[in-house]
C-alpha atoms as a PDB file:
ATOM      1  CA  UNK A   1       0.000   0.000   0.000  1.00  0.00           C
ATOM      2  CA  UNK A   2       1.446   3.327  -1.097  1.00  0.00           C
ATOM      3  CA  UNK A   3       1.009   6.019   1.489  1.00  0.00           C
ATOM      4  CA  UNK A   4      -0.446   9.822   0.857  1.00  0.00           C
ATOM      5  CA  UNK A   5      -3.817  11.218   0.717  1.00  0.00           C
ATOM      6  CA  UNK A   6      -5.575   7.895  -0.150  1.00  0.00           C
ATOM      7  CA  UNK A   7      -4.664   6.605   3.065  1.00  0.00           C
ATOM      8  CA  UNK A   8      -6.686   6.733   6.737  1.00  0.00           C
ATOM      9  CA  UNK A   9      -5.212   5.591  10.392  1.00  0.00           C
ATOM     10  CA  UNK A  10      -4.821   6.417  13.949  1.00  0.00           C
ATOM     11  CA  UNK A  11      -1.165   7.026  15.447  1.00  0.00           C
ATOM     12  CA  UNK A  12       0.036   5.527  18.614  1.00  0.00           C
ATOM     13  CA  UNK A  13      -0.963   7.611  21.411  1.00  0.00           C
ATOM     14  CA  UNK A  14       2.853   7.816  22.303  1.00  0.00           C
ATOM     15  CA  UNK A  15       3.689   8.915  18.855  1.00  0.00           C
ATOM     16  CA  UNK A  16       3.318  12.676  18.441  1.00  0.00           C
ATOM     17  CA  UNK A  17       4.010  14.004  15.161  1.00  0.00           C
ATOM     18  CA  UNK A  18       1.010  15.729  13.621  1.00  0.00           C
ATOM     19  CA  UNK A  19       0.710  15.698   9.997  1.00  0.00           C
ATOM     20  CA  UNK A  20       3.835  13.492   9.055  1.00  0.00           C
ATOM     21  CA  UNK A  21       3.441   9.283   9.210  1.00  0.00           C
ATOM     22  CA  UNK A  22       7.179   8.446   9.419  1.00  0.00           C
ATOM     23  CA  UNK A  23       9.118   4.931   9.239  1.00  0.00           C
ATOM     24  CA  UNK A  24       7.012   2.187  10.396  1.00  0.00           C
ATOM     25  CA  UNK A  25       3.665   4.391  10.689  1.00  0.00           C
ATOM     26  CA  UNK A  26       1.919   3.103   7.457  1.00  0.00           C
ATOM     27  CA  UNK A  27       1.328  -0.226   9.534  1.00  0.00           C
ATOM     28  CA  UNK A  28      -2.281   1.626  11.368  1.00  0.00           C
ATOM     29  CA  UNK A  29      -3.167   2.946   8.012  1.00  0.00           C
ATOM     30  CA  UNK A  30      -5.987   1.757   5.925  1.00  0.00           C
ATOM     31  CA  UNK A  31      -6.582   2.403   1.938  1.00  0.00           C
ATOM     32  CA  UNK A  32      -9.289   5.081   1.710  1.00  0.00           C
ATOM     33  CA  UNK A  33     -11.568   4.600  -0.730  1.00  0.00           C
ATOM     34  CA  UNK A  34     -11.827   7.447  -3.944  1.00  0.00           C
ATOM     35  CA  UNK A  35     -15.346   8.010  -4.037  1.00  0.00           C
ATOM     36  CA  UNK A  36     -15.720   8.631   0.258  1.00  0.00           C
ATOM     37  CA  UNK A  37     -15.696  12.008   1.619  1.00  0.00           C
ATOM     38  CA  UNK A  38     -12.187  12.296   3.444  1.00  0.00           C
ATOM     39  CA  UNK A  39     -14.066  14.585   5.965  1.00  0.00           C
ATOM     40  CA  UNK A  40     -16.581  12.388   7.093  1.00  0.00           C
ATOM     41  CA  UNK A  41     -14.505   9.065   6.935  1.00  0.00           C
ATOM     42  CA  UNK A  42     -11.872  11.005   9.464  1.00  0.00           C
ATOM     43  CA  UNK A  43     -14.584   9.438  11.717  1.00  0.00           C
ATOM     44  CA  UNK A  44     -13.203   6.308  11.348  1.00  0.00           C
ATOM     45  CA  UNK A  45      -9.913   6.053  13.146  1.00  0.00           C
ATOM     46  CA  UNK A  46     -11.115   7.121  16.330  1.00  0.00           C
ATOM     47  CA  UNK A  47     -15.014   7.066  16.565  1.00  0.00           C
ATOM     48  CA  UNK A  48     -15.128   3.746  14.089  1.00  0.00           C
ATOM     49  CA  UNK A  49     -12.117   1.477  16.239  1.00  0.00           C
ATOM     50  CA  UNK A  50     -13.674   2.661  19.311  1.00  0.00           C
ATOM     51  CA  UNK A  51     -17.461   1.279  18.374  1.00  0.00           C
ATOM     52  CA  UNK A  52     -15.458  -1.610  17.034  1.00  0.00           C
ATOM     53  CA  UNK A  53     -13.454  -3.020  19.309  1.00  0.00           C
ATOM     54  CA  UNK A  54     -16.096  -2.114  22.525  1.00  0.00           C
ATOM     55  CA  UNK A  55     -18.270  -4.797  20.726  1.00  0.00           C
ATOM     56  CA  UNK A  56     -16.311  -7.093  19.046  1.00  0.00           C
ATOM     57  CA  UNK A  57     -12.670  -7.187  20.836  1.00  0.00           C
ATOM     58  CA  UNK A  58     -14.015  -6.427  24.212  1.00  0.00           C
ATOM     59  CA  UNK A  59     -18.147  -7.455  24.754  1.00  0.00           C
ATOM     60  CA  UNK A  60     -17.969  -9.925  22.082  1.00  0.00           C
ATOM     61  CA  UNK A  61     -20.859  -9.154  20.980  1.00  0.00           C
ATOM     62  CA  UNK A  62     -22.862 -11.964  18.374  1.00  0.00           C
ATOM     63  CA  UNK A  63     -26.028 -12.300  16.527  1.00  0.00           C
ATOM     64  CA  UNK A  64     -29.138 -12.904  19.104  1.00  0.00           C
ATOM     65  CA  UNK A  65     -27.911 -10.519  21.822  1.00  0.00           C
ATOM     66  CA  UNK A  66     -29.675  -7.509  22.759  1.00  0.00           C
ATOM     67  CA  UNK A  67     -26.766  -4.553  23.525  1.00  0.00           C
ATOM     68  CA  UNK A  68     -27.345  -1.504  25.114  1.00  0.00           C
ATOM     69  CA  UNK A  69     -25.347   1.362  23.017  1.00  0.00           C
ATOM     70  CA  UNK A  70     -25.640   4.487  25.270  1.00  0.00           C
ATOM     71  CA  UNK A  71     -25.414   8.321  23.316  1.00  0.00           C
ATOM     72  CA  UNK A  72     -26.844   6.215  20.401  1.00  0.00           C
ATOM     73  CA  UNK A  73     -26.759   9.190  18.364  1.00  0.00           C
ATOM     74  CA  UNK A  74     -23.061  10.318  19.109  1.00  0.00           C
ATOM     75  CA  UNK A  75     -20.277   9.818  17.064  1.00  0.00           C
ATOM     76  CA  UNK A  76     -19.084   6.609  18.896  1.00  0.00           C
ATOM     77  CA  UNK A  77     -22.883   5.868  19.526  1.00  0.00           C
ATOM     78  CA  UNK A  78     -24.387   6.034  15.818  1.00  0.00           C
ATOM     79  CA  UNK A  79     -22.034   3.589  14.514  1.00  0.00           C
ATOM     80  CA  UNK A  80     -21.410   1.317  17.369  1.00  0.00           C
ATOM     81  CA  UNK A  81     -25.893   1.114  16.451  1.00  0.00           C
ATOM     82  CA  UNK A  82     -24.989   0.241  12.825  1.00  0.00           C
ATOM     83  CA  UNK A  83     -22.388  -2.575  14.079  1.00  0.00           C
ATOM     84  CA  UNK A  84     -24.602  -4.474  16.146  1.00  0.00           C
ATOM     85  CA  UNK A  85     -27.431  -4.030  13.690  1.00  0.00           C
ATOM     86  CA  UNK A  86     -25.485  -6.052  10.958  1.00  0.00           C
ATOM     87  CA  UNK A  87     -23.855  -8.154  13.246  1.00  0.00           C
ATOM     88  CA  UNK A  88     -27.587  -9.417  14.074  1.00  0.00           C
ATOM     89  CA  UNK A  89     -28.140  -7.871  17.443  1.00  0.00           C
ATOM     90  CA  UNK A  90     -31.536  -6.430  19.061  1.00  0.00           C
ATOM     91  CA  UNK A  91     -29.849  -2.692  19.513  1.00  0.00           C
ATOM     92  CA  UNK A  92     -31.431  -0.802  22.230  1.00  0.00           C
ATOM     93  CA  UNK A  93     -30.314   3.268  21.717  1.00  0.00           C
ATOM     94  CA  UNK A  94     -30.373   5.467  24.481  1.00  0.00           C
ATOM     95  CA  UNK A  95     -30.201   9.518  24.372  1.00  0.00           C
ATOM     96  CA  UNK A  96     -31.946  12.636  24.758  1.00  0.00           C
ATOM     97  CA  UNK A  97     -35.932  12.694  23.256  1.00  0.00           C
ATOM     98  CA  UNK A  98     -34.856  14.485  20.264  1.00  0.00           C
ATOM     99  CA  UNK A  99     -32.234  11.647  19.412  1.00  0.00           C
ATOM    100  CA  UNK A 100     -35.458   9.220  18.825  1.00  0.00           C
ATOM    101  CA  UNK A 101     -35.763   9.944  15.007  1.00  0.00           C
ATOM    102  CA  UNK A 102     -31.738   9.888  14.408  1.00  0.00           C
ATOM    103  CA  UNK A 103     -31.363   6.554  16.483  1.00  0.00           C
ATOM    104  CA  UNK A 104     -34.403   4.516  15.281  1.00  0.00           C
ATOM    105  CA  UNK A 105     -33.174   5.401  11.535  1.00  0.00           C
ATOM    106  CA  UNK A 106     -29.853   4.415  12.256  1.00  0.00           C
ATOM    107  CA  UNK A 107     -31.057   0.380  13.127  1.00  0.00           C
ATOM    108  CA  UNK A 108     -31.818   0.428  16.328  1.00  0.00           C
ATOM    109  CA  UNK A 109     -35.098  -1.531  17.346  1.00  0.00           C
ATOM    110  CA  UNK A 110     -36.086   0.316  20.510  1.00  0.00           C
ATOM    111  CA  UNK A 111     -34.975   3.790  21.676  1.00  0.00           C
ATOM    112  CA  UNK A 112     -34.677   4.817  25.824  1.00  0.00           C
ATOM    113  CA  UNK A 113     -34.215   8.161  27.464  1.00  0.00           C
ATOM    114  CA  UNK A 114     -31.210   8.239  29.172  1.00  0.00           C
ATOM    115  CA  UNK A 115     -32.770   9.162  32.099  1.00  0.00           C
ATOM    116  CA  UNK A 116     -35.534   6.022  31.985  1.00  0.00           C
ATOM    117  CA  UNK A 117     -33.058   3.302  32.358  1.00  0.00           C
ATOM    118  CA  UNK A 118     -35.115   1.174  34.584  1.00  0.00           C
ATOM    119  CA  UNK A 119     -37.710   0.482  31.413  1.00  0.00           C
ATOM    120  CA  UNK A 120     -34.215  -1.650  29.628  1.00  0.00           C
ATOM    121  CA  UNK A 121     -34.868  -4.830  30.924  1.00  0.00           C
ATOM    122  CA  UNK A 122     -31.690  -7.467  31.319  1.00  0.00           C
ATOM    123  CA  UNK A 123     -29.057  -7.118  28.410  1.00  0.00           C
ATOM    124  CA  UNK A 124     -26.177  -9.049  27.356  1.00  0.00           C
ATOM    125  CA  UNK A 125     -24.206  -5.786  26.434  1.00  0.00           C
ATOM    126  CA  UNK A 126     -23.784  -2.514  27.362  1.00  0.00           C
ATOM    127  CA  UNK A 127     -21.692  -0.203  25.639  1.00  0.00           C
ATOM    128  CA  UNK A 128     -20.672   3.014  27.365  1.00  0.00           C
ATOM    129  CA  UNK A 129     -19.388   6.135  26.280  1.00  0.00           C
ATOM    130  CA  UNK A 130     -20.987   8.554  29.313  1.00  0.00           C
ATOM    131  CA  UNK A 131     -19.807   7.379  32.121  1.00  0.00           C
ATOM    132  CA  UNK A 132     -20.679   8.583  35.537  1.00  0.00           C
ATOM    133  CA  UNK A 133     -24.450   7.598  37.396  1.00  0.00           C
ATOM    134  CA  UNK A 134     -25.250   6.299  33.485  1.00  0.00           C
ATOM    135  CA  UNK A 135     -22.186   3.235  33.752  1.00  0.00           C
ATOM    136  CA  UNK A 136     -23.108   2.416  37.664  1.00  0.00           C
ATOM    137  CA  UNK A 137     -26.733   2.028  36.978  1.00  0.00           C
ATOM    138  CA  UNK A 138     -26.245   0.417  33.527  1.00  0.00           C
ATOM    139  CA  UNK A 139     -24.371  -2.289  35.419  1.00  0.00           C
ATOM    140  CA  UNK A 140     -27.633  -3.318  36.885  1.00  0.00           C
ATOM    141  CA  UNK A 141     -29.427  -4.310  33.606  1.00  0.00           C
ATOM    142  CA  UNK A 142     -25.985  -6.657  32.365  1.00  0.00           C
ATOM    143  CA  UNK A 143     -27.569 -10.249  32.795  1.00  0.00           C
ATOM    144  CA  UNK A 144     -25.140 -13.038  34.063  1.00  0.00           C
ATOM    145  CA  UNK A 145     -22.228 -13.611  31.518  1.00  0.00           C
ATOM    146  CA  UNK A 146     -23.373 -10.659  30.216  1.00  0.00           C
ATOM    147  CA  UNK A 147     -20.498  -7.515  29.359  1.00  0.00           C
ATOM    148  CA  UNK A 148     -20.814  -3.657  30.014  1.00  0.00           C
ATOM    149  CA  UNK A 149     -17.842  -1.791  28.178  1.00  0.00           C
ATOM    150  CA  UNK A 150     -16.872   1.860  28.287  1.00  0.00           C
ATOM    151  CA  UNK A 151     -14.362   4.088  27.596  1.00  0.00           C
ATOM    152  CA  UNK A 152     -15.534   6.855  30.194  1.00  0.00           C
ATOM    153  CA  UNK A 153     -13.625   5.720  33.505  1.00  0.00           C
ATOM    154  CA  UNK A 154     -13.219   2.050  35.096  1.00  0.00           C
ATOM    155  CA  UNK A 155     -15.780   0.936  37.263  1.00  0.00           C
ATOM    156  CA  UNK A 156     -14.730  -1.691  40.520  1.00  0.00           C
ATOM    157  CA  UNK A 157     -15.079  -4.866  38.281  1.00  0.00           C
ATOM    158  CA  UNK A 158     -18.553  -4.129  37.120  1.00  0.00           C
ATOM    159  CA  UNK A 159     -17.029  -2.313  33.221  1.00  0.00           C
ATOM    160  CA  UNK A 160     -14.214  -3.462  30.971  1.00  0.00           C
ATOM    161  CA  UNK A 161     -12.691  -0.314  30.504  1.00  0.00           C
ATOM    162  CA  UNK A 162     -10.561   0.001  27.134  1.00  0.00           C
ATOM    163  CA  UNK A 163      -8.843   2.884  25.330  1.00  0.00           C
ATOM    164  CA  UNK A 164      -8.984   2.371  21.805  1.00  0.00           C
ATOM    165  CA  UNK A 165      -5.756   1.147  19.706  1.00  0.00           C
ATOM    166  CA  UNK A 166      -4.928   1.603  15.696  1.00  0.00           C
ATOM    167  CA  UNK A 167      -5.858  -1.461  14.345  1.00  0.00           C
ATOM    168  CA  UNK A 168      -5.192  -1.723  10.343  1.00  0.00           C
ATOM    169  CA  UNK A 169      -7.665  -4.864   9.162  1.00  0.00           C
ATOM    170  CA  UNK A 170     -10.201  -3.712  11.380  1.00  0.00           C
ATOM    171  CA  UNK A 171     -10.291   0.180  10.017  1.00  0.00           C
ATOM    172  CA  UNK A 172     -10.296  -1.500   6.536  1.00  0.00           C
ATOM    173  CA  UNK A 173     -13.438  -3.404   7.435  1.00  0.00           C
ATOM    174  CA  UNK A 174     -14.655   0.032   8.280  1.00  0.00           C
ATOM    175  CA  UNK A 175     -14.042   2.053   4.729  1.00  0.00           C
ATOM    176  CA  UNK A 176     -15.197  -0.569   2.825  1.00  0.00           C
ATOM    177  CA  UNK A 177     -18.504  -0.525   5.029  1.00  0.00           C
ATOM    178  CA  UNK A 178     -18.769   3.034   4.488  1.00  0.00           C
ATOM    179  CA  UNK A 179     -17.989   2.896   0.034  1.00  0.00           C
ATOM    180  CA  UNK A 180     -20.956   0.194   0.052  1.00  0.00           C
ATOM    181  CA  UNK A 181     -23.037   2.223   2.409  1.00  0.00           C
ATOM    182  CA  UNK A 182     -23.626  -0.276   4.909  1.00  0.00           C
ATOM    183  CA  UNK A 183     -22.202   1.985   7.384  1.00  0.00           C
ATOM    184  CA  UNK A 184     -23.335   5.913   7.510  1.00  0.00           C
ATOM    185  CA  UNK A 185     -21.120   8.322   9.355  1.00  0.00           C
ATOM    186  CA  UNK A 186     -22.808  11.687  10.619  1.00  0.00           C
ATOM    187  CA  UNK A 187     -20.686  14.162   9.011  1.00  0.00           C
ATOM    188  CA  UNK A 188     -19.054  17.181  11.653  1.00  0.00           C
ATOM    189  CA  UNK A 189     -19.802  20.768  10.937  1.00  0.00           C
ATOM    190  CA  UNK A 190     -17.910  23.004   9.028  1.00  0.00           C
ATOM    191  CA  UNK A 191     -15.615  25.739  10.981  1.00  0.00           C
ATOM    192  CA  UNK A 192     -16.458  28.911  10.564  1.00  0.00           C
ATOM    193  CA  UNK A 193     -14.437  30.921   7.920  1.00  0.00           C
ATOM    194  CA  UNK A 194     -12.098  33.976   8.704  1.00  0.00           C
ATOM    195  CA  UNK A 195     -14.074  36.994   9.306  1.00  0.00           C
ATOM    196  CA  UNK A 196     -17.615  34.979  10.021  1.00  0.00           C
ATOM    197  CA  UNK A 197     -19.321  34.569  12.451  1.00  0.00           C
ATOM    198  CA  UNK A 198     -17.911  32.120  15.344  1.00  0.00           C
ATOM    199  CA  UNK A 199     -19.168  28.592  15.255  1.00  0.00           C
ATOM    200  CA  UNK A 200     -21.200  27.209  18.216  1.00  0.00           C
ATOM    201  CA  UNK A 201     -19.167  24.633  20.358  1.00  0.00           C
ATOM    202  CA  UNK A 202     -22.515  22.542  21.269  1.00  0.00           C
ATOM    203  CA  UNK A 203     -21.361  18.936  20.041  1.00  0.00           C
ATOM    204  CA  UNK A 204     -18.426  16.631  20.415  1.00  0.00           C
ATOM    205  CA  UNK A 205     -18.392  17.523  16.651  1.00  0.00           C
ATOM    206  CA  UNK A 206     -17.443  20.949  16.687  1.00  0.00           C
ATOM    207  CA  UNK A 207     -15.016  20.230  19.670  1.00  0.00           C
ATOM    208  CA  UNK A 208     -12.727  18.097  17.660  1.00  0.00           C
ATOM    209  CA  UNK A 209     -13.044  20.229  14.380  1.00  0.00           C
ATOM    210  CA  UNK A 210     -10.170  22.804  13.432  1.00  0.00           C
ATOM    211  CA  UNK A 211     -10.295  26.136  14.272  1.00  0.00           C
ATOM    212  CA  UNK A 212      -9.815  29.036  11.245  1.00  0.00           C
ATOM    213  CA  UNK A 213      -8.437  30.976  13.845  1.00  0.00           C
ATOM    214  CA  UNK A 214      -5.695  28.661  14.521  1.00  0.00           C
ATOM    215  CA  UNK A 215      -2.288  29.991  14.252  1.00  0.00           C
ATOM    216  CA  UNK A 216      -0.352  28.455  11.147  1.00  0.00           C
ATOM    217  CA  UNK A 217       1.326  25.558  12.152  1.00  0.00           C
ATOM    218  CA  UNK A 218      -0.804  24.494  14.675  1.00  0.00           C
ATOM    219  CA  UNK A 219      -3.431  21.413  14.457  1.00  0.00           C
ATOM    220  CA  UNK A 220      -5.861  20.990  16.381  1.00  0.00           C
ATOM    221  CA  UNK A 221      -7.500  17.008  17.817  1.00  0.00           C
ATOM    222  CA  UNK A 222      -8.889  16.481  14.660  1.00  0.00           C
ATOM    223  CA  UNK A 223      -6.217  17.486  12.535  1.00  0.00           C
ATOM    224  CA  UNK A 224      -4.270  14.160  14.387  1.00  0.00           C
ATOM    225  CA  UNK A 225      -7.217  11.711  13.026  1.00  0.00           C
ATOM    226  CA  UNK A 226      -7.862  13.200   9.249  1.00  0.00           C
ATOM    227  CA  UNK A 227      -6.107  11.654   6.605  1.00  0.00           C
ATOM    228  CA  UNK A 228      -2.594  12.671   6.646  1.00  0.00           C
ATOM    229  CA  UNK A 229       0.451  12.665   3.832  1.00  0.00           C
ATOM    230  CA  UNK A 230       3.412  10.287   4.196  1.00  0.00           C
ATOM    231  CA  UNK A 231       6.507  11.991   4.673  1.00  0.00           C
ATOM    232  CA  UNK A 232       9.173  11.212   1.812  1.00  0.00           C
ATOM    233  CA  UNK A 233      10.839   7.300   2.806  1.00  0.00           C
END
């Protein structure tokens, strides 16, 4: 695989070189398909491995089980839903009211306010990405044998907490979901451009997006988890 713009991939956490994939870096980086729009698939390293591996690597989730995907209509949330859809799970969303729509059009089967938890029923999976009074009483509804996940904070035995980790095959399994459409990845909002007006910093979205005002030079989060260029040998 030749490296450049065509390629997608999340750098070690101890690496920190923004921009640049030296020697050895093209092993966490994925082919990225033509016809995909670079800024919505910059998703995937981060908010695609984490849904990923929380069900797969870590809940083991299979067909049959019902999973609990928390902020269903999050970043993490909205595909982790489209995941355990395919994979042949009974996905339960939770969010705020307006989320209903979003969530129930993303796969899920049944959609909970965050704050009506008690309504769940016993699960095989929960998958966590709030943390706080939402992970302790979460661990309630996890049937025997069942999993809760999260990548909010541990939790005394009753969570596998993970942090995700670049993983090449699996982020490849993700692009090619996303150029057949059986995976649809809400795209972030566009900065605001020099001399408009300032953008509102109400999502995780707009958190993690670049700032115009920037100095040159300088990248910002999601700068580290776009698609980057190789740097020459």
């Amino acid at each position: 695989m030749e490296l450049g713009y065509g390629t997608t991939g999340l750098t070690d956490w101890a690496r920190r070189v923004p921009g640049r994939v030296h020697r050895g870096g093209g092993r966490n980086l994925a082919p990225l398909p033509a016809d995909v729009d670079h800024i919505v698939v910059a998703a995937l390293p981060i908010s695609g491995l984490t849904a990923w591996q929380g069900l797969f690597d870590h809940a083991r989730l299979a067909a049959g089980h019902t999973v609990l995907v928390h902020g269903a209509a999050g970043a993490v949330g909205s595909i982790a839903v489209q995941l355990a859809r395919e994979a042949g799970a009974y996905v339960i969303g939770t969010g705020r009211a307006s989320d209903r729509d979003v969530v129930l059009g993303l796969g899920a089967r049944a959609f909970v306010d965050t704050g009506d938890l008690g309504q769940v029923g016993e699960v095989d999976v929960v998958f966590d990405v709030i943390g706080g009074q939402v992970l302790e009483r979460s661990a309630e509804l996890v049937r025997p044998g069942g999993t809760q996940v999260t990548v909010a904070q541990p939790l005394d035995g009753q969570a596998v907490f993970f942090v995700v980790e670049p993983n090449r095959a699996q982020l490849a399994e993700l692009a090619e979901r996303v150029r057949t459409g059986r995976l649809t990845l809400r795209r972030p909002p566009r900065s605001p451009q020099p001399g408009g007006p300032p953008a509102r910093r109400s999502s995780r979205w707009s958190r993690l997006s670049r700032s115009s005002a920037q100095p040159p030079g300088r990248r910002g989060a999601w700068d580290r988890w776009a698609p980057t260029r190789a740097a020459p040998g």
